[in-house]
Protein backbone atom coordinates (compact mmCIF):
# COMPACT_ATOMS: atom_id res chain seq x y z
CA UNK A 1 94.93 97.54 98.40
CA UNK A 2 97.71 99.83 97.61
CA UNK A 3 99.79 99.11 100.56
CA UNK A 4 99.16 96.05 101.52
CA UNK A 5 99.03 95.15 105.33
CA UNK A 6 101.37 97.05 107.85
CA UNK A 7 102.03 98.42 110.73
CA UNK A 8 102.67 102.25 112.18
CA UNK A 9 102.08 104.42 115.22
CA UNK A 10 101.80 108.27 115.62
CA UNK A 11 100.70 110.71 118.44
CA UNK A 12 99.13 113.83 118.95
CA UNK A 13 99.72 116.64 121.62
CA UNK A 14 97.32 117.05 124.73
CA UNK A 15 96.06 120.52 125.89
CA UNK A 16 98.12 120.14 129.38
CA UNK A 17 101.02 120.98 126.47
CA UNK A 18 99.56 124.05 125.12
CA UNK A 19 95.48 124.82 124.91
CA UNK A 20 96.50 127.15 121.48
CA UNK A 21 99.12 124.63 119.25
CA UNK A 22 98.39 120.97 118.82
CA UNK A 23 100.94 118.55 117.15
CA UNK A 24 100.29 115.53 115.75
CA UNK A 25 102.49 113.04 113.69
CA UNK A 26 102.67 109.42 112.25
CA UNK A 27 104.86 106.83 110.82
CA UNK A 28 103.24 103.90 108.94
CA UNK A 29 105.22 100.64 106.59
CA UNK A 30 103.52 99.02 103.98
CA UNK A 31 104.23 95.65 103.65
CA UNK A 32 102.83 95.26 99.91
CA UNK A 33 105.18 98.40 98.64
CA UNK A 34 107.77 98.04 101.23
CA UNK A 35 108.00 101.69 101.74
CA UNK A 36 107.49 104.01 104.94
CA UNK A 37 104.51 106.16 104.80
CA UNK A 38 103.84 109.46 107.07
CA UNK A 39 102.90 112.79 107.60
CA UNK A 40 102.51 115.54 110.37
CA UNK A 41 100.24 118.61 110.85
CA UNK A 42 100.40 121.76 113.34
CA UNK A 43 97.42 123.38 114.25
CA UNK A 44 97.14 127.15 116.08
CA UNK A 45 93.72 127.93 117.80
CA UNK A 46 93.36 131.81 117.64
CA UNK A 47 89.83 131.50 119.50
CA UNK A 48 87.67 128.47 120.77
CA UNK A 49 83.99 130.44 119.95
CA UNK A 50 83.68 130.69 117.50
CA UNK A 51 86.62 128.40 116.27
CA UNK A 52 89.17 130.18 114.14
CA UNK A 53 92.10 128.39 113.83
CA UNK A 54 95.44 127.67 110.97
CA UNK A 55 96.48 124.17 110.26
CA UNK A 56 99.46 123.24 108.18
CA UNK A 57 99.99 119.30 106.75
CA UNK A 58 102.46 117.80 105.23
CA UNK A 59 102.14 113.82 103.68
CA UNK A 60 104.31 111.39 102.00
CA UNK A 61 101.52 108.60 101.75
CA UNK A 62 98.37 107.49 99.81
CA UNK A 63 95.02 108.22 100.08
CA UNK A 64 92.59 106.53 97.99
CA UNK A 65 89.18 109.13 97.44
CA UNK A 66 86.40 107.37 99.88
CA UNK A 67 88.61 105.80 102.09
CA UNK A 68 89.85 109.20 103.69
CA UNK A 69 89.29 109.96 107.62
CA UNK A 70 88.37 113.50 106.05
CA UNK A 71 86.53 112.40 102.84
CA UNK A 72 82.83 113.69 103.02
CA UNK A 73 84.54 116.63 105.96
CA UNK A 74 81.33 118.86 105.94
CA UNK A 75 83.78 122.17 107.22
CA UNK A 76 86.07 121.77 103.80
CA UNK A 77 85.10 123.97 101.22
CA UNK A 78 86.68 121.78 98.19
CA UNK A 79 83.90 118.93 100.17
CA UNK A 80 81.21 120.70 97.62
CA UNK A 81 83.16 120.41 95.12
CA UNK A 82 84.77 117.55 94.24
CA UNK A 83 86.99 116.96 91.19
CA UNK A 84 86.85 113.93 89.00
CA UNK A 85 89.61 112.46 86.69
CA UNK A 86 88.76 111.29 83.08
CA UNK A 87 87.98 108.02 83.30
């Protein structure tokens, strides 16, 4: 573990607040590092069907590859792709 155990909380914006722009943002501590961890994103649907929509993210954490929410994503074209680091 990088972080060690800890606690957080975030949140995330319902369509009775807007059915085009959803919010979302979280606040995490690791005990291990002793450091505060979080991020944010906003998202704007142009159309439902077919989806077309513009996200933007910003992160001041650590993700370890295979342990990601989003790590084998099959609508993220870098998914095909991957890069490796020399070992």
């Amino acid at each position: 573990m990088l972080k060690g155990p800890g606690s957080g909380f975030g949140g995330r914006t319902a369509n009775s607040f807007s059915r085009k722009i959803q919010l979302e943002a979280y606040l995490a501590y690791g005990t291990l590092d002793g450091k505060f961890k979080g991020g944010g994103d906003i998202l704007y649907m142009f159309n439902k069907n077919p989806r077309r929509d513009l996200a933007l993210e910003y992160k001041w954490d650590v993700e370890q590859i295979g342990l990601s929410p989003n790590a084998f994503a099959t609508d993220n074209i870098l998914s095909s792709s991957p890069s490796r680091a020399e070992q």
